[in-house]
Protein backbone atom coordinates (compact mmCIF):
# COMPACT_ATOMS: atom_id res chain seq x y z
CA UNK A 1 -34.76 31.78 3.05
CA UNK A 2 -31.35 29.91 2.58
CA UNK A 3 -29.75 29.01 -0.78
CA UNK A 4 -31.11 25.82 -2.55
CA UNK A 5 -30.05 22.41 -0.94
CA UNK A 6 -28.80 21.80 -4.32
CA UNK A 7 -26.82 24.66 -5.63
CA UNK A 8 -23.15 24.37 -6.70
CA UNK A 9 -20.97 26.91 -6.03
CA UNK A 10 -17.83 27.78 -8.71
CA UNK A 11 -14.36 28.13 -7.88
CA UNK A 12 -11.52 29.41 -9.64
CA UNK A 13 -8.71 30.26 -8.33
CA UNK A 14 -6.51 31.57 -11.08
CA UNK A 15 -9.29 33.50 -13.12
CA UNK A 16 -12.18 34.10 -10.65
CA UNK A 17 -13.22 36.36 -7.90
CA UNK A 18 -14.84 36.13 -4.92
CA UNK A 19 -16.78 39.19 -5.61
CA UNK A 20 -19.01 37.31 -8.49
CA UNK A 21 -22.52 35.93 -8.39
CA UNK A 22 -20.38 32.16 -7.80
CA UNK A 23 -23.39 30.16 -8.03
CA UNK A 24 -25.94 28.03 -9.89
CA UNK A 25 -28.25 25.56 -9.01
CA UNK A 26 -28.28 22.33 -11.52
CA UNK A 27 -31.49 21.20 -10.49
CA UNK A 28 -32.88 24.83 -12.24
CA UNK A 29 -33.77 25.57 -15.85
CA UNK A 30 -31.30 28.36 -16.33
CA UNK A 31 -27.80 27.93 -17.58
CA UNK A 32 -24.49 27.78 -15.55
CA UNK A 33 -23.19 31.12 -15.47
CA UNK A 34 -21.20 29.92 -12.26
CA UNK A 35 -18.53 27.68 -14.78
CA UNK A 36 -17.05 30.70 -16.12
CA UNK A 37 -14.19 33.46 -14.30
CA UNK A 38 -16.71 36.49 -15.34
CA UNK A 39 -20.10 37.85 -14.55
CA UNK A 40 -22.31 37.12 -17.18
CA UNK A 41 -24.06 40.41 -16.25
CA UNK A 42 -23.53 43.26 -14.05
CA UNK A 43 -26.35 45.51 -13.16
CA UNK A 44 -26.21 49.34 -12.00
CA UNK A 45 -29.95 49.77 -12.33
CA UNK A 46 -32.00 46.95 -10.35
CA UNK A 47 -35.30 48.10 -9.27
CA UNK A 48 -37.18 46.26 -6.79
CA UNK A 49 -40.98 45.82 -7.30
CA UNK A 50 -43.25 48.02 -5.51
CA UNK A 51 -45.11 45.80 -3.92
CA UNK A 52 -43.26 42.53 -3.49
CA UNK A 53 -39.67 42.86 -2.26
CA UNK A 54 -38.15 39.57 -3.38
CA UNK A 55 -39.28 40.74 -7.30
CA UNK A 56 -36.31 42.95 -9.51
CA UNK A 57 -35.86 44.12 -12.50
CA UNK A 58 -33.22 45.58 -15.38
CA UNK A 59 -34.16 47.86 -17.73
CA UNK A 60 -30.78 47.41 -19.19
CA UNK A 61 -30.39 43.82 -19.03
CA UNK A 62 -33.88 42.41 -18.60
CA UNK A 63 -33.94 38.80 -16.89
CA UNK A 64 -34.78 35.74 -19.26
CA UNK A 65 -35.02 32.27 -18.48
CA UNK A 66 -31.56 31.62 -18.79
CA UNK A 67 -30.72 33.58 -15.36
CA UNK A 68 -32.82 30.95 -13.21
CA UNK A 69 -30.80 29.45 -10.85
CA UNK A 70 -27.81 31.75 -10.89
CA UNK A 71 -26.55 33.78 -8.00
CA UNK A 72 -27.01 37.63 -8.36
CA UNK A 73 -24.05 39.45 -5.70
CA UNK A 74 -25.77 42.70 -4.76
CA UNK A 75 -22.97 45.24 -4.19
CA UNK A 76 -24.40 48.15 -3.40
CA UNK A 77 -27.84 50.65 -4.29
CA UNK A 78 -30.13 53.24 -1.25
CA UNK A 79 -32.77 50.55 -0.14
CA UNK A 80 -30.55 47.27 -1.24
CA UNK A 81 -29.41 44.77 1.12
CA UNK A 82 -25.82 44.00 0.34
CA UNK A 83 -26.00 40.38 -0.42
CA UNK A 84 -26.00 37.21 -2.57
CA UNK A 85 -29.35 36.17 -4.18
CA UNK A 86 -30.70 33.29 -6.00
CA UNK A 87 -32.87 33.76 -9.28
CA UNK A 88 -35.59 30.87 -8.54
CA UNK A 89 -37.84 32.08 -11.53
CA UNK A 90 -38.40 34.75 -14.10
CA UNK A 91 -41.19 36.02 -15.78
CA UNK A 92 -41.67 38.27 -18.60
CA UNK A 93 -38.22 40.57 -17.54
CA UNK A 94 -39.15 40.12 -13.60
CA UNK A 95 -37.03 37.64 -11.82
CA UNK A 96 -37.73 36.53 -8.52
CA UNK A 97 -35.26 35.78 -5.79
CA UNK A 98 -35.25 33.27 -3.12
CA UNK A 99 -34.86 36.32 -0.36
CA UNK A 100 -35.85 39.90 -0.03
CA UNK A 101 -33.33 42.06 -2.35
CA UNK A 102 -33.93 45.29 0.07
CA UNK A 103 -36.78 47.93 0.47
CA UNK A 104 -39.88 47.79 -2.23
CA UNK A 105 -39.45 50.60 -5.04
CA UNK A 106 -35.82 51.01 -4.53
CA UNK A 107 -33.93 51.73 -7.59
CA UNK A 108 -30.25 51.77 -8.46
CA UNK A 109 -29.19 48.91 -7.26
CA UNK A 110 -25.84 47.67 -8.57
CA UNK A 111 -24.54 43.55 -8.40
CA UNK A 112 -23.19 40.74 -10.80
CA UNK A 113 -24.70 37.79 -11.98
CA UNK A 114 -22.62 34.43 -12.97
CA UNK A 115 -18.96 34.15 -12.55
CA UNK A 116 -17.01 31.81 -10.25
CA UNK A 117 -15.30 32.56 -6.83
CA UNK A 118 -11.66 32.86 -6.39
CA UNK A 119 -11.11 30.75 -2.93
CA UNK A 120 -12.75 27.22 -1.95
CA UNK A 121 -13.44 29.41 1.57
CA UNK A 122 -15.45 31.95 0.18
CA UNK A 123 -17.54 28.73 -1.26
CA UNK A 124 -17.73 27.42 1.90
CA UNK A 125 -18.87 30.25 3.42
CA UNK A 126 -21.74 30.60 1.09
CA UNK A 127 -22.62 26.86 1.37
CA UNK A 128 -25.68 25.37 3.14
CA UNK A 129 -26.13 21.17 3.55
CA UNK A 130 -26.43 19.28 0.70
CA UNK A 131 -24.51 22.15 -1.72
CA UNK A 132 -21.53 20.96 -3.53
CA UNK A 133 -18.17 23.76 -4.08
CA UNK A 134 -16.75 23.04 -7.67
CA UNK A 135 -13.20 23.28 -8.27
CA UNK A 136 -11.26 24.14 -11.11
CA UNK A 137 -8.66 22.44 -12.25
CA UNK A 138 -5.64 24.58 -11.04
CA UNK A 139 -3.10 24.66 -7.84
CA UNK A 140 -4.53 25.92 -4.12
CA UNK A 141 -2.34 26.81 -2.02
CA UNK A 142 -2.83 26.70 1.92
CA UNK A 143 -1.84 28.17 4.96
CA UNK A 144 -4.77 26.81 7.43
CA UNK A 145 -6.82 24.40 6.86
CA UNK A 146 -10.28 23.83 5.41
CA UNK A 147 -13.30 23.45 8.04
CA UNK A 148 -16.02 21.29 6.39
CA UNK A 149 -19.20 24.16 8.01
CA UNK A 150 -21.93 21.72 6.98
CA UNK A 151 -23.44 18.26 6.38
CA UNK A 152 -23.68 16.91 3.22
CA UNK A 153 -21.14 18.82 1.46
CA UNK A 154 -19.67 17.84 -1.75
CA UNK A 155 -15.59 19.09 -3.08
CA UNK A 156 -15.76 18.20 -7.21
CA UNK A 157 -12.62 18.50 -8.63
CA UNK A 158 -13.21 19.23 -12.63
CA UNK A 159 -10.84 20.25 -15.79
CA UNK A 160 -13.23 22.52 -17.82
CA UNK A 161 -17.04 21.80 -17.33
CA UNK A 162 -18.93 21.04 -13.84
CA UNK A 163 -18.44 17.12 -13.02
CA UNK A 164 -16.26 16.21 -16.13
CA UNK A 165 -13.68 14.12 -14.34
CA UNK A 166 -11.13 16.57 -16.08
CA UNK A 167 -7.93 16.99 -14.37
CA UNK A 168 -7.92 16.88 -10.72
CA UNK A 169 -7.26 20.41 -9.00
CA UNK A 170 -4.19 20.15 -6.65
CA UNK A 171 -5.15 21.93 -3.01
CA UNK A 172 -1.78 22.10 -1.03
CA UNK A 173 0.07 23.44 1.75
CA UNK A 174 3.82 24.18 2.30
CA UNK A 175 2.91 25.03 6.12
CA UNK A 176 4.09 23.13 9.20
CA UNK A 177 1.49 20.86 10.99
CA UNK A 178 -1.74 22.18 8.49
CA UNK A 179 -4.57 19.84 7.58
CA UNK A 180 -6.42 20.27 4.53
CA UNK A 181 -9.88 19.46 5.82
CA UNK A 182 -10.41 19.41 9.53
CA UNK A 183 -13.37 19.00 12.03
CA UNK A 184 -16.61 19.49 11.27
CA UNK A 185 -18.13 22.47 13.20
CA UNK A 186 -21.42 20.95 15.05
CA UNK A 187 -22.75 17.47 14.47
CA UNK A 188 -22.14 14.94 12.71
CA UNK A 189 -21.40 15.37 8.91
CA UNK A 190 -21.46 13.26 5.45
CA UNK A 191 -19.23 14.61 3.18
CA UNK A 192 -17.65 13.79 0.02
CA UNK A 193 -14.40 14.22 -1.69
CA UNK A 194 -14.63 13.76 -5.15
CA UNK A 195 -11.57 13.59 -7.93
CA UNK A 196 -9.10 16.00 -6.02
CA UNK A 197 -5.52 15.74 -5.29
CA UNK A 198 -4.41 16.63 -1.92
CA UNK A 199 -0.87 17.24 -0.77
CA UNK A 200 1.86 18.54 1.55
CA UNK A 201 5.32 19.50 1.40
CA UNK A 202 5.78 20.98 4.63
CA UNK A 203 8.72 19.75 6.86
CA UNK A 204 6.64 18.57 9.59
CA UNK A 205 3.43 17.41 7.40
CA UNK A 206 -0.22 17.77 8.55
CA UNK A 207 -3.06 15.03 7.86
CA UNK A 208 -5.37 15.15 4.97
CA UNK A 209 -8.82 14.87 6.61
CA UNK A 210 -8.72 15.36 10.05
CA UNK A 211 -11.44 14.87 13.05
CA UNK A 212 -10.48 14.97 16.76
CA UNK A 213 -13.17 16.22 18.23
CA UNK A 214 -16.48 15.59 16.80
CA UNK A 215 -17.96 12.32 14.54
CA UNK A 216 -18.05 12.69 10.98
CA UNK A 217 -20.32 9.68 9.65
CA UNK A 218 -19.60 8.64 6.25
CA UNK A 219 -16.95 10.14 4.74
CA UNK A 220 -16.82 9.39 1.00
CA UNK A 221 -13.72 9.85 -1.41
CA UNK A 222 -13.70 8.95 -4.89
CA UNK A 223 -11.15 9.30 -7.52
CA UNK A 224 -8.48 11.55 -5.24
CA UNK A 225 -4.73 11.18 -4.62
CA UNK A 226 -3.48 12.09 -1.16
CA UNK A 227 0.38 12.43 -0.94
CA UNK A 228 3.33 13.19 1.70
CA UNK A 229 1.11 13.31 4.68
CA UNK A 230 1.58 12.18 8.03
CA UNK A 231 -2.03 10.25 8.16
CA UNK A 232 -4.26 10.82 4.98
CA UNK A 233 -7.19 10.43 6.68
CA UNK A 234 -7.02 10.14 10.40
CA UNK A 235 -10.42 9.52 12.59
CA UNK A 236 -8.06 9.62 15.93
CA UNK A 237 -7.63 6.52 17.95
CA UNK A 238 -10.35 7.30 20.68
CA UNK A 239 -13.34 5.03 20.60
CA UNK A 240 -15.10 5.50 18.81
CA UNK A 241 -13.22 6.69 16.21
CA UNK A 242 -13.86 9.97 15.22
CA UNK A 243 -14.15 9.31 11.65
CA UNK A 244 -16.64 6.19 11.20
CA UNK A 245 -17.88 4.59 7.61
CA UNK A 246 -15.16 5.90 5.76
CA UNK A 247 -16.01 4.64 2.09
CA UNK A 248 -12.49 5.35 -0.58
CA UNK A 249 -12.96 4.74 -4.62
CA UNK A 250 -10.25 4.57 -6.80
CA UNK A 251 -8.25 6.52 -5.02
CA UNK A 252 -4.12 6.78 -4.83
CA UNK A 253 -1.88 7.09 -1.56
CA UNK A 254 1.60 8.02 -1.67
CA UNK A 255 4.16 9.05 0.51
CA UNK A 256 2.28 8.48 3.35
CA UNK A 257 2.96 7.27 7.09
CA UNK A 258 -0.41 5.97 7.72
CA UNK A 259 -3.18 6.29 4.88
CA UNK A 260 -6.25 5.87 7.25
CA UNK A 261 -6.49 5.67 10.62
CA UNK A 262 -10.24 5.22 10.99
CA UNK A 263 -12.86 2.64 11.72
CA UNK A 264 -15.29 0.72 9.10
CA UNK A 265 -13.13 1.45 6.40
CA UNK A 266 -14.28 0.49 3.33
CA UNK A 267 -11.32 0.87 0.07
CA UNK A 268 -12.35 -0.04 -3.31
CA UNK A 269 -9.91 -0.31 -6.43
CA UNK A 270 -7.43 1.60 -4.17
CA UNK A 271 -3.83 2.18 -4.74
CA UNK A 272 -1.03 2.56 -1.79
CA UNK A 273 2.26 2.88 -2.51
CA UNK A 274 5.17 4.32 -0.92
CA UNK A 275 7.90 6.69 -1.75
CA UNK A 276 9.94 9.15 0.18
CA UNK A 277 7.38 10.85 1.67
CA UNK A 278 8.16 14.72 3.08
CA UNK A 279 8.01 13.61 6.46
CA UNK A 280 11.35 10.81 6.16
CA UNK A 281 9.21 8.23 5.72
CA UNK A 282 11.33 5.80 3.40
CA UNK A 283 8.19 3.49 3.31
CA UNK A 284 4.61 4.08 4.85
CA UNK A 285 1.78 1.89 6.76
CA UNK A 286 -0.88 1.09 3.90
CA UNK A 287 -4.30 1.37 6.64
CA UNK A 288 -4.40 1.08 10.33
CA UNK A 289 -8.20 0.18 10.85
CA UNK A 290 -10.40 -0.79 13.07
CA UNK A 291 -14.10 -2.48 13.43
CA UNK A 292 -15.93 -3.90 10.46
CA UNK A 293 -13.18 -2.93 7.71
CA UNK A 294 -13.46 -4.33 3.69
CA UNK A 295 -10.93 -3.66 1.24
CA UNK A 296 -11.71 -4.89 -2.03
CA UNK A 297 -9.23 -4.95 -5.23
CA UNK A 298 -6.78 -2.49 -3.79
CA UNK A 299 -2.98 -2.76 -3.96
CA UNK A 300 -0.85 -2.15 -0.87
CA UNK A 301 2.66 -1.84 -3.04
CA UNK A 302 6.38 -1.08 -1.11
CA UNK A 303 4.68 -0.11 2.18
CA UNK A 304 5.25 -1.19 5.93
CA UNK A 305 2.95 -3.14 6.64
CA UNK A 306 0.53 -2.98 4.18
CA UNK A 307 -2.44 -3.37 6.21
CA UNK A 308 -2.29 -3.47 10.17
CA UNK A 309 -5.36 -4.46 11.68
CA UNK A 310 -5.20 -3.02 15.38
CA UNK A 311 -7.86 -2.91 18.22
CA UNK A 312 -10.04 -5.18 15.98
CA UNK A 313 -11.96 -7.54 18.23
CA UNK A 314 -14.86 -8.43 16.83
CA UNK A 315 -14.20 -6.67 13.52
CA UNK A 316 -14.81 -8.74 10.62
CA UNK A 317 -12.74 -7.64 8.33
CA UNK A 318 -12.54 -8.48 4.90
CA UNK A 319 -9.56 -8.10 2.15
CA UNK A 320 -10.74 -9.12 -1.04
CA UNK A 321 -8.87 -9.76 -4.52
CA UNK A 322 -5.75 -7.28 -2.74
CA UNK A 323 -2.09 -7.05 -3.93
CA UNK A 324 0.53 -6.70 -1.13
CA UNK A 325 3.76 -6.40 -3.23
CA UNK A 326 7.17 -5.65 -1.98
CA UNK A 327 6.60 -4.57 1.64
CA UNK A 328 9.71 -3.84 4.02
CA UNK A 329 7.47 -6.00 6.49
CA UNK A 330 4.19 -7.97 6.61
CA UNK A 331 1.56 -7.39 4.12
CA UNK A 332 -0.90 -7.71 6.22
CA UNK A 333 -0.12 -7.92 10.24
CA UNK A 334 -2.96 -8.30 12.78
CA UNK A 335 -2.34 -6.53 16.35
CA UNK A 336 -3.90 -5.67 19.72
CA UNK A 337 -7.14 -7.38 20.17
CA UNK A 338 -7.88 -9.46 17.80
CA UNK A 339 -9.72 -13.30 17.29
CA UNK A 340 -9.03 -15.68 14.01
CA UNK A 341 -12.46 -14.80 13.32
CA UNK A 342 -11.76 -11.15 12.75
CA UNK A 343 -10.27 -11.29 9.19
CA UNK A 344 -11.00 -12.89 5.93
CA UNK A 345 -9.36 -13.22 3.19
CA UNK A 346 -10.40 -14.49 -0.57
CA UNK A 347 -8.78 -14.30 -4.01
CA UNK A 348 -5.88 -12.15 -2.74
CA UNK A 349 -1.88 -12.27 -3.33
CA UNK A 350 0.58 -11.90 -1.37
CA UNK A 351 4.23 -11.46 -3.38
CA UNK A 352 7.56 -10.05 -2.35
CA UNK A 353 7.17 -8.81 1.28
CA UNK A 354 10.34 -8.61 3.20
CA UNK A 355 7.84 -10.14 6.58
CA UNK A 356 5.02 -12.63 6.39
CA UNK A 357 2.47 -12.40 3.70
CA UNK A 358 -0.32 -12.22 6.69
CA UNK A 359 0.91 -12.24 10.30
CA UNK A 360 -1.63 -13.04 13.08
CA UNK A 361 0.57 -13.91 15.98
CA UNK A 362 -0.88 -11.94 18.62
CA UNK A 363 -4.27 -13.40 17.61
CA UNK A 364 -6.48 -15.77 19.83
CA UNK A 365 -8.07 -18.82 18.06
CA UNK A 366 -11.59 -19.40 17.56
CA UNK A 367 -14.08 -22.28 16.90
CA UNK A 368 -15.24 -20.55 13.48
CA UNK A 369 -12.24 -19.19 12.07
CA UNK A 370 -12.49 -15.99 8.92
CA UNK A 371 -12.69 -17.05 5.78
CA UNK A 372 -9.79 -18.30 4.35
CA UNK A 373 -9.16 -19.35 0.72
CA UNK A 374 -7.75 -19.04 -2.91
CA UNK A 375 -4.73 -16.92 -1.97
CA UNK A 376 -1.74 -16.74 -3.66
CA UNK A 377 1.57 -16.52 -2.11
CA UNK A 378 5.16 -16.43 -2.81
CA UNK A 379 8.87 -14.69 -1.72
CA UNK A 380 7.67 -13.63 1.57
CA UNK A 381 10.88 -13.16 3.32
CA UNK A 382 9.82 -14.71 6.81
CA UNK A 383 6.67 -17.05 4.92
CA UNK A 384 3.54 -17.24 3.90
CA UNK A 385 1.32 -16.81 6.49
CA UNK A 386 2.21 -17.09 10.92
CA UNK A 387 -0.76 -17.55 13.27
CA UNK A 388 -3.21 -18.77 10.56
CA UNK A 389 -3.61 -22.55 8.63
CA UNK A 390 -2.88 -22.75 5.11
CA UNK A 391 -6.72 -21.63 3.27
CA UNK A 392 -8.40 -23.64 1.13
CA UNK A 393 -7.00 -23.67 -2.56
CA UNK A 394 -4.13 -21.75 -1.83
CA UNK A 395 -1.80 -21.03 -4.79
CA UNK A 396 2.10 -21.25 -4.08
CA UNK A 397 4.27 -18.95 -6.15
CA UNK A 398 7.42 -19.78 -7.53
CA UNK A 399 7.80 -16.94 -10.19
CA UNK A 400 6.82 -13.20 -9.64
CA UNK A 401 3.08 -13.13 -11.00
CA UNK A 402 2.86 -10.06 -12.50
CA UNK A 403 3.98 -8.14 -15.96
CA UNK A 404 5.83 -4.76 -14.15
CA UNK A 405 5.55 -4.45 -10.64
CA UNK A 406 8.33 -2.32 -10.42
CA UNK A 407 6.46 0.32 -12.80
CA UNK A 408 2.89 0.42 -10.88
CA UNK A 409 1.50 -2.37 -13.36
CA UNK A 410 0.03 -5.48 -11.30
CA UNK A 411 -1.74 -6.99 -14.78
CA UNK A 412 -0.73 -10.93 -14.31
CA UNK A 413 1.54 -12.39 -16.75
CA UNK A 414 1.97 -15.65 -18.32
CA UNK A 415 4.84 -17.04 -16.62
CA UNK A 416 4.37 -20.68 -15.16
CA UNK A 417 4.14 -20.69 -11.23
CA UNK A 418 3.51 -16.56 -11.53
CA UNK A 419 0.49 -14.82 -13.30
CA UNK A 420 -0.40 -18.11 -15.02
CA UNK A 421 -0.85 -19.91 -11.20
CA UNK A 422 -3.41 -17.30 -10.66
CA UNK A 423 -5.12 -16.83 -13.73
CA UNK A 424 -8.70 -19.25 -12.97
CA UNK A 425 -7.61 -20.04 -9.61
CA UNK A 426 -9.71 -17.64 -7.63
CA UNK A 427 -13.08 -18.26 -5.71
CA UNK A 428 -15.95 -16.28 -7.39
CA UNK A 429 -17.45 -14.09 -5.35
């Protein structure tokens, strides 16, 4: 019998060890002895019942109720199987586990309860689908990559307590060419990032979250920062895309050459901004996407292009209430195959781009054009917009519309033909 589908597994790198218990399974009565660096308990005289073999007991530290759900690592004992266990229930002093501990009547057996691992890969090695590995706040270091072993898998970032939101833990790499996470290793996989901060600062920079080989369906990320790699999140550019339904929440990008390279992209309350990124880049691509893409209330800020929509026939995509602010080309350019029909825009401005605010040249016009309406643009070096008409209630800026660009705040202000233009002028969706 496997682990529960929903145990959590502890990690710790700067106080745990990958010797303890490491687990804990929320959905249990039992407390968390997992969110802690040391064993709650260590045994040296487990006895396994004489009849039933997945039944033990400690004179010395008799199981309670509070030890349901925790992970027992069995170290060593004549007639012990040298393994982790899961307490699934105890009664009186007699806990039973979700396996067979070793041979019935064996005494002397010797393990830990509680305590969290030391290394997100001993997690992952312990992990079965739907488990989530809980990360401490702290810095992890790389040199290879992460291999996501199963579907369903959730990485939780937390500062003190399980799923706090506390400070995101930093997992890193200083090596040449490493990806954090890379491909899955059979089938197709849904896993989720959640509040993490990924980086590099290698000279040649690997991706964030790679897959080249193998589909992973529905990648989530929520509340991460990615910064100074080559492609944050990179699906390849076969077709399909490797990485497909990638869904992003309040998430930041920095220092990046591409942010994601997938298809069916949708970014939520997003942030993408450049800044001299470890591989040279002086300013980054926001997304390269491709089929049935939505980005809604994101900002694309000192970029390349902040969006470039490439190999998108028949797409549909949608940018919603977006910023594209102070990119060294287009904030939005439209490439490769692509129809007027393939992108909409609504409620979205376009300020301070050294190219177009949206350039579709390349694209072929349709009978039912995208949506296209209540925009605001304004100093666009090369224009407003090239390839598409003029939307319906389109604002014109004459004044920079919002309070301090330069320091990451997009609020609007108050100044006529700037924030005030846009303040009540947008479509409600």
């Amino acid at each position: 019998m496997a682990f529960s589908s929903t145990t959590g597994w502890g990690v710790d790198e700067a106080a745990g060890s990958d010797t303890n218990g490491g687990g804990w399974d929320p959905a249990s009565s039992g407390t968390n002895y997992a969110n802690q660096s040391s064993p709650q308990v260590t045994y040296t005289d487990l006895v396994i019942d004489g009849s039933t073999n997945t039944k033990v007991t400690s004179a010395g530290n008799p199981f309670t109720s509070l030890h349901v759900g925790n992970v027992i690592n069995i170290t060593s004992g004549t007639g012990f199987t040298v393994q982790r266990v899961q307490v699934v229930s105890v009664s009186g002093s007699t806990a039973t586990c979700d396996k067979a501990v070793g041979t019935v009547s064996s005494t002397g057996g010797h393990g830990v309860l509680g305590g969290s691992l030391a290394s997100i890969t001993a997690a992952q090695t312990l992990s079965v689908t739907g488990n989530s590995i809980n990360i401490k706040q702290g810095t992890y270091t790389l040199t290879t990559g992460l291999t996501i072993p199963v579907s369903d898998l959730y990485y939780i970032g937390y500062g003190s307590t399980w799923s706090d939101g506390g400070t995101r833990p930093l997992i890193t790499t200083a090596t040449n060419s490493i990806n954090i996470f890379t491909d899955i290793t059979s089938g197709a996989v849904s896993p989720v990032l959640i509040n993490l901060s990924l980086s590099t600062t290698a000279a040649t920079p690997g991706n964030g979250i790679e897959a080249t080989s193998r589909v992973i369906t529905y990648l989530t990320v929520v509340n991460c920062k990615f910064s100074g790699f080559n492609i944050a999140i990179y699906g390849d550019d076969s077709v399909p895309f490797y990485i497909n339904n990638c869904t992003v929440f309040n998430t930041e990008f920095t220092g990046i050459k591409t942010t994601v390279f997938a298809c069916c992209v949708r970014a939520y309350g997003c942030y993408l901004h450049a800044s001299s990124g470890a591989d040279g880049q002086a300013f980054s691509h926001g997304v390269q996407t491709g089929q049935e893409s939505t980005f809604v209330r994101c900002v694309f800020n000192g970029l390349n292009h902040g969006l470039n929509i490439n190999n998108a026939q028949g797409s549909c995509t949608s940018v919603y209430e977006c910023t594209f602010y102070g990119c060294a080309s287009d904030g939005i350019l439209c490439s490769g195959s692509i129809h007027s029909s393939d992108l909409s825009l609504v409620n979205n401005i376009f300020y301070g781009n050294s190219g177009y605010g949206v350039n579709m040249s390349s694209a072929t016009a349709e009978l039912y054009p995208g949506i296209n309406a209540n925009n605001a643009y304004g100093s666009n070096t090369n224009g407003a917009r090239n390839g598409i008409p003029v939307g319906t209630n389109d604002v014109t800026l004459t004044a920079n519309p919002f309070n301090n660009a330069g320091s990451g705040d997009f609020s609007l202000n108050g100044t006529a033909g700037g924030g005030a233009a846009c303040k009540g002028a947008g479509f409600q969706i």
